[in-house]
C-alpha atoms as a PDB file:
ATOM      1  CA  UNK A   1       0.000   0.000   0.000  1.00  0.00           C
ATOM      2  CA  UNK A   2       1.654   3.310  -0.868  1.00  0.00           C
ATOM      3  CA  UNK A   3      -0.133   6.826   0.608  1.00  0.00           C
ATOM      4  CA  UNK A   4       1.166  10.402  -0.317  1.00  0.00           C
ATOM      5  CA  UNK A   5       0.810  11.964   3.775  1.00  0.00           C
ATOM      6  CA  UNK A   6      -0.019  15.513   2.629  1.00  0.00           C
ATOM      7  CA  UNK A   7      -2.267  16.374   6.090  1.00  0.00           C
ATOM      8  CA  UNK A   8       0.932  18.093   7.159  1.00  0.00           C
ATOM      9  CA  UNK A   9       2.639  15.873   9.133  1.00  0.00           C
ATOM     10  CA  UNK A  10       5.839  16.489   7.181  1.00  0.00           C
ATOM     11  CA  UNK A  11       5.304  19.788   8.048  1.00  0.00           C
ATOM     12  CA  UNK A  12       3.786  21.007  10.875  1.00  0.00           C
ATOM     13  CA  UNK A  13       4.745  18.363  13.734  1.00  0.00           C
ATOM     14  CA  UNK A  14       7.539  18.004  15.920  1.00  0.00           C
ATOM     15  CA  UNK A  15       8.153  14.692  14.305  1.00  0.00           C
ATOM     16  CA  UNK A  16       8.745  16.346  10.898  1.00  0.00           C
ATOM     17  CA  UNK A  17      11.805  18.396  12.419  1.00  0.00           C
ATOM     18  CA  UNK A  18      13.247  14.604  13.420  1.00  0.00           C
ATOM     19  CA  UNK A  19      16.362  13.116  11.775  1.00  0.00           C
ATOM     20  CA  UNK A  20      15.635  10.573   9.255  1.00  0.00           C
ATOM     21  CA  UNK A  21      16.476   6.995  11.806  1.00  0.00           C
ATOM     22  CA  UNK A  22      14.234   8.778  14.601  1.00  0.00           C
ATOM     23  CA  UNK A  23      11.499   9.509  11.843  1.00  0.00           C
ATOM     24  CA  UNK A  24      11.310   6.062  10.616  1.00  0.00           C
ATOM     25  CA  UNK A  25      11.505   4.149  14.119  1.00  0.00           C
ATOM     26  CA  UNK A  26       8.314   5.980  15.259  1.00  0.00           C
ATOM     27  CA  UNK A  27       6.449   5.592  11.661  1.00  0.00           C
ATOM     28  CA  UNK A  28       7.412   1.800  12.191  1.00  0.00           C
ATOM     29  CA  UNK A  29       6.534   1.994  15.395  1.00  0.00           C
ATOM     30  CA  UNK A  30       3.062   4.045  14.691  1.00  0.00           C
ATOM     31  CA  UNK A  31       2.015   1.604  11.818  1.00  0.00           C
ATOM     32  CA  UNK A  32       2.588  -1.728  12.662  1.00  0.00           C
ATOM     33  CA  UNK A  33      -0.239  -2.289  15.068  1.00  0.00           C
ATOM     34  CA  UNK A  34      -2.538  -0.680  13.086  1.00  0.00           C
ATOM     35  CA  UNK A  35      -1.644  -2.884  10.045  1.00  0.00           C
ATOM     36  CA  UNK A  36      -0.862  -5.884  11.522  1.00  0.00           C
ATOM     37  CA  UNK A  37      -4.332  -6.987  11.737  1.00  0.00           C
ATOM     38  CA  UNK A  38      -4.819  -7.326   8.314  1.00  0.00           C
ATOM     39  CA  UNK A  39      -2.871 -10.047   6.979  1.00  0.00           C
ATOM     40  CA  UNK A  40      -3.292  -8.729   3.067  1.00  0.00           C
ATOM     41  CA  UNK A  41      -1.103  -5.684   3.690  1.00  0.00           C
ATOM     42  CA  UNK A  42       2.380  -6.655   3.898  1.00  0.00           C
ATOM     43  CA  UNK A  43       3.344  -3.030   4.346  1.00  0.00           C
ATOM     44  CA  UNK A  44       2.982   0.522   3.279  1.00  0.00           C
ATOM     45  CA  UNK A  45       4.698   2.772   1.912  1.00  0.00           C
ATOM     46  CA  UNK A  46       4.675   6.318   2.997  1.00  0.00           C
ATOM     47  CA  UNK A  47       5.545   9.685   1.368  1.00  0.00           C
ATOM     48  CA  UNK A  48       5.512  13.905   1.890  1.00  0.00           C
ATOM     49  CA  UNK A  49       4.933  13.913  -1.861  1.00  0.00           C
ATOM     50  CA  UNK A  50       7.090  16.335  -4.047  1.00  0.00           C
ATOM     51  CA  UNK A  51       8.478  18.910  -0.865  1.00  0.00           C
ATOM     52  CA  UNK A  52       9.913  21.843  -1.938  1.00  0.00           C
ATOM     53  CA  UNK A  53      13.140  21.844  -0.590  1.00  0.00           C
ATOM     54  CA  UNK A  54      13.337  24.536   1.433  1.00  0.00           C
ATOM     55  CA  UNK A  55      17.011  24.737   2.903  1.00  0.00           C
ATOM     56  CA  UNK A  56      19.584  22.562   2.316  1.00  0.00           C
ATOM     57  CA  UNK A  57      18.734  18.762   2.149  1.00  0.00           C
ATOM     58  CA  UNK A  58      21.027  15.706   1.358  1.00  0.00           C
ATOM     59  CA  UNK A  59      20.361  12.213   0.345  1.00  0.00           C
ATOM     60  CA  UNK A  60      20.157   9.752   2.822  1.00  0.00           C
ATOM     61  CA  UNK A  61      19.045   5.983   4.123  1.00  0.00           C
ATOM     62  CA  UNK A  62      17.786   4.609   7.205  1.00  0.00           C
ATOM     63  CA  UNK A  63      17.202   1.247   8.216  1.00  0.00           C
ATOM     64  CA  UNK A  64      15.484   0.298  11.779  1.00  0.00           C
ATOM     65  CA  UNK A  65      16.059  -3.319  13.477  1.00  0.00           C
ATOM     66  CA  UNK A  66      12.746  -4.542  11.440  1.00  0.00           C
ATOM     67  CA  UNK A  67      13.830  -4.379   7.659  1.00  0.00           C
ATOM     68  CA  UNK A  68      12.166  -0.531   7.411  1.00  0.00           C
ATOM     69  CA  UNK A  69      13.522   2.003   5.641  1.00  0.00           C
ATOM     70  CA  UNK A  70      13.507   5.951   5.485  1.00  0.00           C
ATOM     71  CA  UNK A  71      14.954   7.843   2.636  1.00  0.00           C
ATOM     72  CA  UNK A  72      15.409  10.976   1.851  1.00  0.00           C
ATOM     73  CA  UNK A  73      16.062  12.355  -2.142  1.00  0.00           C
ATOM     74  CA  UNK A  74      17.108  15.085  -2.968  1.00  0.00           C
ATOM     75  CA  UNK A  75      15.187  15.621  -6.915  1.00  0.00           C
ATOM     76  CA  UNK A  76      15.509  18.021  -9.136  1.00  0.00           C
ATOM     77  CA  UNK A  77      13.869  21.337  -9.311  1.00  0.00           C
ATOM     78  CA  UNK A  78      14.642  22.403  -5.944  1.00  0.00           C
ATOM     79  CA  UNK A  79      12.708  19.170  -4.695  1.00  0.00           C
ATOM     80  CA  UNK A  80      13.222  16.922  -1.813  1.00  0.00           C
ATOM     81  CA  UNK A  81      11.033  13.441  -1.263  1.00  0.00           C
ATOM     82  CA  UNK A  82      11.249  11.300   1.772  1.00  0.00           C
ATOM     83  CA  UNK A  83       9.685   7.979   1.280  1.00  0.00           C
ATOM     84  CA  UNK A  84       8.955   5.656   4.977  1.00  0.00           C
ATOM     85  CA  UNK A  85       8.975   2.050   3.526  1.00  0.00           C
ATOM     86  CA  UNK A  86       7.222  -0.104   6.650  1.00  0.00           C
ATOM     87  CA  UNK A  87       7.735  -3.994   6.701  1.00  0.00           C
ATOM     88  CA  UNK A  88       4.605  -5.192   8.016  1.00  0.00           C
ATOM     89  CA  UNK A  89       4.819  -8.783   7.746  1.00  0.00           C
ATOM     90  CA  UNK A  90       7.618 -11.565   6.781  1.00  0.00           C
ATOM     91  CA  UNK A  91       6.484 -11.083   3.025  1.00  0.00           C
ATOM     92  CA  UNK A  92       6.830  -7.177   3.521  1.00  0.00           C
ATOM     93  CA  UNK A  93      10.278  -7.312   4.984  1.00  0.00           C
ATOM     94  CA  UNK A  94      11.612  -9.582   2.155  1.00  0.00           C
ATOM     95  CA  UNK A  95      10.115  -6.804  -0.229  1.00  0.00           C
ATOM     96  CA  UNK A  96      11.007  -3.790   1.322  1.00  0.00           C
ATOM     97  CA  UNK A  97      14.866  -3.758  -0.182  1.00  0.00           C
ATOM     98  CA  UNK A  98      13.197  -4.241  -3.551  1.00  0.00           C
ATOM     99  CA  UNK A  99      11.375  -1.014  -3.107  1.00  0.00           C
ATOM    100  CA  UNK A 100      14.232   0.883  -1.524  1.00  0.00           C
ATOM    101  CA  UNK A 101      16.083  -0.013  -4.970  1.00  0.00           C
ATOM    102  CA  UNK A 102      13.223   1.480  -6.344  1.00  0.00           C
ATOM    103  CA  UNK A 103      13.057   4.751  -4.775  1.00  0.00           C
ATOM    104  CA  UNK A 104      16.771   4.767  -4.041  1.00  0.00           C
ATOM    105  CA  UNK A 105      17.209   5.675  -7.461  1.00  0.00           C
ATOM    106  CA  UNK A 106      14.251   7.958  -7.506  1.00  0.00           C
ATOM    107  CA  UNK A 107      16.687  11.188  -8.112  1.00  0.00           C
ATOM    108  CA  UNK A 108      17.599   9.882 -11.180  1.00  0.00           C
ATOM    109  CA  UNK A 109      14.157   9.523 -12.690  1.00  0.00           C
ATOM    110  CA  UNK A 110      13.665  12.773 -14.255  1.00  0.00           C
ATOM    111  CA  UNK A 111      16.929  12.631 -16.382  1.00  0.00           C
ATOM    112  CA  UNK A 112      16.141   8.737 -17.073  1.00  0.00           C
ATOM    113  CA  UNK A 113      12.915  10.176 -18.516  1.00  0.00           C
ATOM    114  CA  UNK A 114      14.203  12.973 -20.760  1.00  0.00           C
ATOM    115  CA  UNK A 115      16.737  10.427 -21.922  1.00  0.00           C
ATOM    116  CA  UNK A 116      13.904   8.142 -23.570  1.00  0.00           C
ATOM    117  CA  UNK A 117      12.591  11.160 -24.835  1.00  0.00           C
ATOM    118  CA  UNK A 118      15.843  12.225 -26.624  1.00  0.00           C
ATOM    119  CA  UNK A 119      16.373  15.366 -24.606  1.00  0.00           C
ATOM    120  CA  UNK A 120      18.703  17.018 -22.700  1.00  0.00           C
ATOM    121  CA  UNK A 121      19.143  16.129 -18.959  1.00  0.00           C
ATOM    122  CA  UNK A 122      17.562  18.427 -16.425  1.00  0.00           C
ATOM    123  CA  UNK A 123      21.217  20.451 -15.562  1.00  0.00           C
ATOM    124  CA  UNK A 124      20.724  21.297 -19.278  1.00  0.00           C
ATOM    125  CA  UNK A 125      17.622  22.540 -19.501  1.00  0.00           C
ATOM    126  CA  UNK A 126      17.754  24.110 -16.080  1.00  0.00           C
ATOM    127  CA  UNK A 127      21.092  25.340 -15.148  1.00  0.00           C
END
């Protein structure tokens, strides 16, 4: 299950001012009970949606005890995405490095795109 959080919580909460392990314990912590009880779900995936990056932001990767992960991107565009990937079961927690290939590439995208496309990569186009 994958959710874009934009109810603020990436922006207005004390949690959102949290380093990237301490923000990814307590979403692990937060969500497993609550999904847990529904066998189906083997986790969730979790996003601010495309932050403007407001200061200065680097790329980074978290991993709590449980096999879930936090990143944080920086994209282009003056962007910045962090993406909570929560294990929820055995099945999610054998998946959840396949998605943090996934999105661990996800600053890339944009110039993978233009690429198909036959155009110019983003520094290019946008000095």
């Amino acid at each position: 299950m994958r959710a874009e959080l934009l109810d603020g919580t990436w922006a207005f909460t004390p949690w959102a001012q949290a380093g990237l392990r301490t923000k990814i314990d307590e979403m692990a912590r937060q969500v497993l009970p609550l999904l847990s009880q529904f066998p189906g779900i083997s986790g969730v995936i979790l996003s601010n949606g495309l932050g403007l990056a407001q200061g200065n932001f680097v790329g980074e990767s978290a991993q709590t005890s449980g096999d879930s992960y936090g990143l944080r991107r920086v994209l282009p565009a003056v962007r910045v995405r962090e993406t909570m990937i929560v294990a929820v079961s055995e099945a999610g927690r054998q998946q959840a490095r396949t998605w943090v290939d996934i999105y661990g590439a996800e600053a890339s995208w944009l110039d993978w795109a233009l690429d198909r496309l036959g155009l110019p990569a983003w520094s290019e186009i946008r000095p």
